[in-house]
C-alpha atoms as a PDB file:
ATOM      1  CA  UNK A   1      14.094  -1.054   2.879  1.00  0.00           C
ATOM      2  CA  UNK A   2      13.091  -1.355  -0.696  1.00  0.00           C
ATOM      3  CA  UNK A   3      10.447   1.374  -1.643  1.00  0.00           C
ATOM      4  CA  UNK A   4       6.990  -1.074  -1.880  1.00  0.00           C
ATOM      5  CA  UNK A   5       5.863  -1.174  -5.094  1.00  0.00           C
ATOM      6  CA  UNK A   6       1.966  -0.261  -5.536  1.00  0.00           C
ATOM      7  CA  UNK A   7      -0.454  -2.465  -4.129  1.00  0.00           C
ATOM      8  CA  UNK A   8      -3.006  -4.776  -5.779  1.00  0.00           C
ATOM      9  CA  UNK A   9      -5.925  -2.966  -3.393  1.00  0.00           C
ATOM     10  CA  UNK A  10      -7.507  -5.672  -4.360  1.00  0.00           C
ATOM     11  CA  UNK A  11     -10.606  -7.590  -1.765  1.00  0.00           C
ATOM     12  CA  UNK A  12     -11.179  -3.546  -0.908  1.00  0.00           C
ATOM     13  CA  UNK A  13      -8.897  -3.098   1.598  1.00  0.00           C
ATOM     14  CA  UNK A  14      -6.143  -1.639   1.759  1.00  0.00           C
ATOM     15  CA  UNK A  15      -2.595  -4.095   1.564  1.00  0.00           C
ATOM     16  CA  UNK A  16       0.364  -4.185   2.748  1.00  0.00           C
ATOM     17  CA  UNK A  17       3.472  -5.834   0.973  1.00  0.00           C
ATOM     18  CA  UNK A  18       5.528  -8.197   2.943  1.00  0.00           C
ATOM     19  CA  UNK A  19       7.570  -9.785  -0.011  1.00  0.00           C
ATOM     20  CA  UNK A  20       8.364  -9.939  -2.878  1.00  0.00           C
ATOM     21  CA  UNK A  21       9.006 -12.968  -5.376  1.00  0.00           C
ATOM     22  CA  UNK A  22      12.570 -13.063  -6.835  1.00  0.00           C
ATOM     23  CA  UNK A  23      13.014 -16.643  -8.481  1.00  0.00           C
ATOM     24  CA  UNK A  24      12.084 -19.894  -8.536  1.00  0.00           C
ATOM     25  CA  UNK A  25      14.336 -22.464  -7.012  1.00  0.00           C
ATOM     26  CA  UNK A  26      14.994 -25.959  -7.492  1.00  0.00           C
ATOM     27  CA  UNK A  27      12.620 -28.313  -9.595  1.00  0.00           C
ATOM     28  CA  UNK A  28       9.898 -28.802  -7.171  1.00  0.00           C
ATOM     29  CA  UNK A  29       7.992 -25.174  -7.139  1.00  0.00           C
ATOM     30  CA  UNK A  30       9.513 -23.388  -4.616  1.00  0.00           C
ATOM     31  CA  UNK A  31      10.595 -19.701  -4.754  1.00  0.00           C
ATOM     32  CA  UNK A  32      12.879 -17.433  -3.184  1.00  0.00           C
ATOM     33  CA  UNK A  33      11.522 -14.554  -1.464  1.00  0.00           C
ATOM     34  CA  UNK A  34      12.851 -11.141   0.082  1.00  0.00           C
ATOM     35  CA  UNK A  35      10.744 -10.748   2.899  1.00  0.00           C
ATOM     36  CA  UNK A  36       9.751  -7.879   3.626  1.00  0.00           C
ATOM     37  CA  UNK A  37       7.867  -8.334   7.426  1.00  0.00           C
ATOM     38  CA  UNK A  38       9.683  -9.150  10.432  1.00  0.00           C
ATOM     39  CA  UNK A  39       6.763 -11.667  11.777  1.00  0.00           C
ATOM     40  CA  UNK A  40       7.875 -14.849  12.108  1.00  0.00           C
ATOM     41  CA  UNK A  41       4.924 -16.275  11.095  1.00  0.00           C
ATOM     42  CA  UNK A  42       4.209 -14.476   8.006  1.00  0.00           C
ATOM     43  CA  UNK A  43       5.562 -17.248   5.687  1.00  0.00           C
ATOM     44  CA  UNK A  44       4.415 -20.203   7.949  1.00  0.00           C
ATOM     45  CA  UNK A  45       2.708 -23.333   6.662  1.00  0.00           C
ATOM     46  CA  UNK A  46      -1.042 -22.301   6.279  1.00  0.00           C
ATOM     47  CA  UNK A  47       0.018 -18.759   6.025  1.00  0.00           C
ATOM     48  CA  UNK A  48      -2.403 -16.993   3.155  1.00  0.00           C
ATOM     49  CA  UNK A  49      -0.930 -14.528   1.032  1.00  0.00           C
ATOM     50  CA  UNK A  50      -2.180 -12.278  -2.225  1.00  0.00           C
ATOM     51  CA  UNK A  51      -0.217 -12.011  -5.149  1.00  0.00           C
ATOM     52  CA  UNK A  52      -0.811  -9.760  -8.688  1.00  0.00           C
ATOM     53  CA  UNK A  53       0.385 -12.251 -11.489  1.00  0.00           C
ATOM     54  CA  UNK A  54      -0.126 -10.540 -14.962  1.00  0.00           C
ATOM     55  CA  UNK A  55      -2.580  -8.422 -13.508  1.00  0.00           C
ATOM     56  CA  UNK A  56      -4.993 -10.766 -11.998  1.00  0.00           C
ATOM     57  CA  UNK A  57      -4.518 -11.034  -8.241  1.00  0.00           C
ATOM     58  CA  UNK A  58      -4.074 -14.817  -7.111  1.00  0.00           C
ATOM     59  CA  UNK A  59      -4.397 -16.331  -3.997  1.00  0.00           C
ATOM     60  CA  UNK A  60      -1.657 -18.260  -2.405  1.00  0.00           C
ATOM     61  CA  UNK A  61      -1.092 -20.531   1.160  1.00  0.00           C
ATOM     62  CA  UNK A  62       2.356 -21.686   2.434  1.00  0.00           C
ATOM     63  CA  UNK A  63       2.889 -25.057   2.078  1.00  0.00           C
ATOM     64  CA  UNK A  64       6.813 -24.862   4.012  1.00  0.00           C
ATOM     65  CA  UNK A  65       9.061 -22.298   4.083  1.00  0.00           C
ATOM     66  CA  UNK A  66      12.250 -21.990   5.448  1.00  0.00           C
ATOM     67  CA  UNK A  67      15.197 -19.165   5.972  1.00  0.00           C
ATOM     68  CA  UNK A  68      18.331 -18.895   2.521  1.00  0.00           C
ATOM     69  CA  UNK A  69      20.759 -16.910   2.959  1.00  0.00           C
ATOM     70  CA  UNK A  70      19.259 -13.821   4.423  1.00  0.00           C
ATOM     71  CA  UNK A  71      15.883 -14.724   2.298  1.00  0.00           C
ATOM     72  CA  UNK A  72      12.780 -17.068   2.426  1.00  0.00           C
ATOM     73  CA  UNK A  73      12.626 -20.177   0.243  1.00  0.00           C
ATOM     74  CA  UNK A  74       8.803 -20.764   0.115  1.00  0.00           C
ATOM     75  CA  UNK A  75       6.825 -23.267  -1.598  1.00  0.00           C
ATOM     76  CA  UNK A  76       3.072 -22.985  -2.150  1.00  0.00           C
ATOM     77  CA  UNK A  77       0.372 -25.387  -1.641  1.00  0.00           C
ATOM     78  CA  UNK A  78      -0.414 -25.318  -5.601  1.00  0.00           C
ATOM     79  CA  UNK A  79       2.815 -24.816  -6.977  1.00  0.00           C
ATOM     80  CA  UNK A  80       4.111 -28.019  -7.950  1.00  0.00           C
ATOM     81  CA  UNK A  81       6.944 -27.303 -10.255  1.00  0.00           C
ATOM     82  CA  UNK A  82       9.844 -24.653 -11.605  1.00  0.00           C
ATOM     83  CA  UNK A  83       7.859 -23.646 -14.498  1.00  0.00           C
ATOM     84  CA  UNK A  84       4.633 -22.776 -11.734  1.00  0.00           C
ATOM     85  CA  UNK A  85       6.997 -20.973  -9.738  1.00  0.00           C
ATOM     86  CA  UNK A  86       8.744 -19.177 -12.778  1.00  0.00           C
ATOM     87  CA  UNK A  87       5.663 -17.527 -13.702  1.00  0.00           C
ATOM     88  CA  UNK A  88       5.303 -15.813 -10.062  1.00  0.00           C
ATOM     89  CA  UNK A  89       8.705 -14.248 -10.712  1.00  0.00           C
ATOM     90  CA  UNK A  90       8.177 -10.618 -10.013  1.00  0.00           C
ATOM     91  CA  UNK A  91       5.149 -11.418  -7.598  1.00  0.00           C
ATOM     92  CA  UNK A  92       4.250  -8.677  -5.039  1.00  0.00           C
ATOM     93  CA  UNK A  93       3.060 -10.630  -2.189  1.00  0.00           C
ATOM     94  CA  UNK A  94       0.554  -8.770   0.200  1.00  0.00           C
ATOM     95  CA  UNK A  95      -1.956  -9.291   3.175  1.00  0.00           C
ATOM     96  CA  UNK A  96      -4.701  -6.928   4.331  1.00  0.00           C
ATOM     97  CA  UNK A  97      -3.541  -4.365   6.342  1.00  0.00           C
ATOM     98  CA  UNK A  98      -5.960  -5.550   9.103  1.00  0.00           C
ATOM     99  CA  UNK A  99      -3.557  -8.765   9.318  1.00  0.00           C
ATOM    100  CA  UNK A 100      -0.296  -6.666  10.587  1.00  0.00           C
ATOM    101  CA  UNK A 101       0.051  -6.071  14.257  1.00  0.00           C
ATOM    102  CA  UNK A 102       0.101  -2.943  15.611  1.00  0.00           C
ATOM    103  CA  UNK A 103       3.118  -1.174  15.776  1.00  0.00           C
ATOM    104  CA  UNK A 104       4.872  -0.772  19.628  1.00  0.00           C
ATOM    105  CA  UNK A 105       3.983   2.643  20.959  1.00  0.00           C
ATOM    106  CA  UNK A 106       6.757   5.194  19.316  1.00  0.00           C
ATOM    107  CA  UNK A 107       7.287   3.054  16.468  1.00  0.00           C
ATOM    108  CA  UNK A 108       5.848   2.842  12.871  1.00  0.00           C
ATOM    109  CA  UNK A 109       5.861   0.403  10.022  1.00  0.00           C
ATOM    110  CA  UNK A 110       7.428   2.496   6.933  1.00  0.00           C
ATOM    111  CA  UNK A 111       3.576   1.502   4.918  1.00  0.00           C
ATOM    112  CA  UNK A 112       2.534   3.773   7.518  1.00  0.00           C
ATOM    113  CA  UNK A 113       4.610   6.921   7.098  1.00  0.00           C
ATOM    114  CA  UNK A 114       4.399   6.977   3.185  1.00  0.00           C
ATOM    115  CA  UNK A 115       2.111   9.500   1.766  1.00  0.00           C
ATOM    116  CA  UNK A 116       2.303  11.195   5.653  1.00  0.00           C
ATOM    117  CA  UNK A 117       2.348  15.315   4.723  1.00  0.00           C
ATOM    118  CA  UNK A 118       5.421  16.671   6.452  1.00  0.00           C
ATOM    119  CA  UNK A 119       5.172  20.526   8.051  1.00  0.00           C
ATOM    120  CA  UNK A 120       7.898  21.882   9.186  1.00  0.00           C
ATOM    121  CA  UNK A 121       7.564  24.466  12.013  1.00  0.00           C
ATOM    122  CA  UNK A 122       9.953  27.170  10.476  1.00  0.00           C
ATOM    123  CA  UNK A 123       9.403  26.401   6.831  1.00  0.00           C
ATOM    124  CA  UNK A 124       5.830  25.266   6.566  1.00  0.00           C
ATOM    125  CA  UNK A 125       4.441  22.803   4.141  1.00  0.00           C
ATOM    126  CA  UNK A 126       7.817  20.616   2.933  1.00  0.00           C
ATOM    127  CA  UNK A 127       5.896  17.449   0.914  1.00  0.00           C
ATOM    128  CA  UNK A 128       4.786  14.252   1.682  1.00  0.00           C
ATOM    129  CA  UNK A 129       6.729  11.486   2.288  1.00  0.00           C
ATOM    130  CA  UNK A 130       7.253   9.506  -0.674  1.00  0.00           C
ATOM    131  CA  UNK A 131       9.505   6.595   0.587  1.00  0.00           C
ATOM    132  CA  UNK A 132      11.645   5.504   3.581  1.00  0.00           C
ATOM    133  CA  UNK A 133      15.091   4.959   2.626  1.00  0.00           C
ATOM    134  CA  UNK A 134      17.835   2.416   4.397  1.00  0.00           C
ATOM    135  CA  UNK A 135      20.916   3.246   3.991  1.00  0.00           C
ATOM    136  CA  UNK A 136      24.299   2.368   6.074  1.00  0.00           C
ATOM    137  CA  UNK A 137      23.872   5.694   7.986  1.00  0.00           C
ATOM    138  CA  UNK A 138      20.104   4.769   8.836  1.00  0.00           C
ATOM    139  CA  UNK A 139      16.740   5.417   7.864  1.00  0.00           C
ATOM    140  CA  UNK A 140      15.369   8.510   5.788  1.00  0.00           C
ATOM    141  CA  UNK A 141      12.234   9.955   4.784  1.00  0.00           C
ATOM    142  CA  UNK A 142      12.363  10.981   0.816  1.00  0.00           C
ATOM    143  CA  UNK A 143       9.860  14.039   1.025  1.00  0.00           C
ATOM    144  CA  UNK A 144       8.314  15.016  -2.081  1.00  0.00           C
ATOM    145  CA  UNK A 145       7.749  18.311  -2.982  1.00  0.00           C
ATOM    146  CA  UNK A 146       4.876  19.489  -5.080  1.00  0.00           C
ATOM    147  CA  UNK A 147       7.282  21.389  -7.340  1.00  0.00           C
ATOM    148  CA  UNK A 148       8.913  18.355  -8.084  1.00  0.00           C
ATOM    149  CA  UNK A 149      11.987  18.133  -5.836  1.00  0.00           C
ATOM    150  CA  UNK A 150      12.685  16.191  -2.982  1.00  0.00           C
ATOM    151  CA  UNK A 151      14.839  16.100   0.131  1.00  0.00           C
ATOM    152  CA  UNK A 152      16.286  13.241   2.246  1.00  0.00           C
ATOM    153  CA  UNK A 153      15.408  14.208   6.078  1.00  0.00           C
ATOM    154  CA  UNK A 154      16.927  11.859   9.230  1.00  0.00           C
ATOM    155  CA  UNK A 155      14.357   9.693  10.960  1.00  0.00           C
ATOM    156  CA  UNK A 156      15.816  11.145  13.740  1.00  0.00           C
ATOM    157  CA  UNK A 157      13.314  12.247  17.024  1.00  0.00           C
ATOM    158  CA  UNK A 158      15.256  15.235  17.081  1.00  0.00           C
ATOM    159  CA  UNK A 159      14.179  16.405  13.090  1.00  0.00           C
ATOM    160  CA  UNK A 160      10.605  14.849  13.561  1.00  0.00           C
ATOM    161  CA  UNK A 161       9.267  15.508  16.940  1.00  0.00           C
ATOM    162  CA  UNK A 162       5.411  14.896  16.016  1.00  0.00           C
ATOM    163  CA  UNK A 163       4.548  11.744  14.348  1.00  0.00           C
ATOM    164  CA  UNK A 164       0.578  11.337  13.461  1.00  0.00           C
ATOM    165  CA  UNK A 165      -0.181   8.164  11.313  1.00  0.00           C
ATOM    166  CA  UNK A 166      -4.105   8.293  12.214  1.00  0.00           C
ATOM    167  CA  UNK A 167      -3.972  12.002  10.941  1.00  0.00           C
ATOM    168  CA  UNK A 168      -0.966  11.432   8.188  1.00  0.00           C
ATOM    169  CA  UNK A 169       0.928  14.107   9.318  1.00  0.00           C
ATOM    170  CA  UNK A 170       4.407  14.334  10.439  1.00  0.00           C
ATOM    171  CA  UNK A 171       6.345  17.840  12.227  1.00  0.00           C
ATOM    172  CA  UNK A 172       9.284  18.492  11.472  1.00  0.00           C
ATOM    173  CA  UNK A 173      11.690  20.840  12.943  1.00  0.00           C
ATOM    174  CA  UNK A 174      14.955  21.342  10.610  1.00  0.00           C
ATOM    175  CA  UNK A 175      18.055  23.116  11.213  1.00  0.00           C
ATOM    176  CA  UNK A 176      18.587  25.739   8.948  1.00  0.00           C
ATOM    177  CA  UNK A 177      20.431  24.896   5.857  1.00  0.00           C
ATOM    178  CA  UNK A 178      19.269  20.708   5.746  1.00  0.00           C
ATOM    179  CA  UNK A 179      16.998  21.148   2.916  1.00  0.00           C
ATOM    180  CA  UNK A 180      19.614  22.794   0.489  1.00  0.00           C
ATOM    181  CA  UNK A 181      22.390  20.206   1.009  1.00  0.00           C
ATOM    182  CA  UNK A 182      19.979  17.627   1.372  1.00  0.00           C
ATOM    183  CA  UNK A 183      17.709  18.620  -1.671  1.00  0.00           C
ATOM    184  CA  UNK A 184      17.421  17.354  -4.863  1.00  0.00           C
ATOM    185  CA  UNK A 185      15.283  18.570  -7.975  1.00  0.00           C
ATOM    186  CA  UNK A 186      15.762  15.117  -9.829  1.00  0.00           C
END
């Protein structure tokens, strides 16, 4: 997963980003998106979506969408032609966070583990988590230190036995050695 950008926090709430505009497509307004949600319905027709555009947040409702090549092409009720959906290029496109489903019991959406502190029972206070990392080996938290470094830790149950996203706080319990070979002060 890509690390979200920030969010427009716009309508008071807080958002969540579920994609992200990449191009426009074609001559008649549509765009291609990497989605960034796994509900199916996200990007369906009626579907109501917020987008920051030049720093003014726009609203914006699915007119069709359909699946490209790993990606969504979507076109937008008032998005007519390529030069409309040029200028959403870049587009962060969010819902409330009151609009995702709850997560499955033991699972978490990544929005939900950022900015989680991270305590580890040996070592104390490690950081919070700054991102959540995909890689071909699997997911990672990036911790971030107060001092400025950071460490890559293994969403692994083993490593992080206590996850709290009501409280923000996540236990770890590291083998010794992890943080120096996993460490970085860059």
């Amino acid at each position: 997963m890509k690390q979200p950008p920030r969010s427009t926090g716009s309508e008071g709430a807080e958002m969540v980003t579920v994609g992200a505009v990449l191009r426009a497509h074609g001559l008649r307004g549509e765009v291609l998106v990497d989605a960034d949600s796994e509900n199916p319905d996200r990007f369906r027709k009626g579907s109501r979506l917020l987008a920051e555009i030049g720093g003014r947040v726009r609203r914006l409702e699915v007119a069709s969408s359909r699946p490209h090549r790993g990606r969504q092409l979507v076109r937008f009720a008032d998005v007519t032609d390529r030069d409309a959906a040029e200028a959403l290029r870049g587009a962060l496109l969010e819902v409330p966070e009151d609009q995702v489903p709850a997560a499955e019991d033991g699972t978490f959406y990544y929005f939900q583990l950022v900015g989680c502190r991270v305590v580890d029972r040996r070592l104390g206070e490690l950081g919070e988590v700054a991102a959540v990392v995909e890689d071909g080996g699997g997911v990672l938290l990036e911790v971030a230190a107060r001092d400025g470094a950071s460490v890559l830790v293994p969403f692994a149950g083993a490593l992080l036995p206590e996850i709290d996203v009501v409280e923000g706080l996540i236990t770890s319990d590291l083998p010794e050695g992890l943080l120096e070979v996993c460490g970085s002060t860059s």
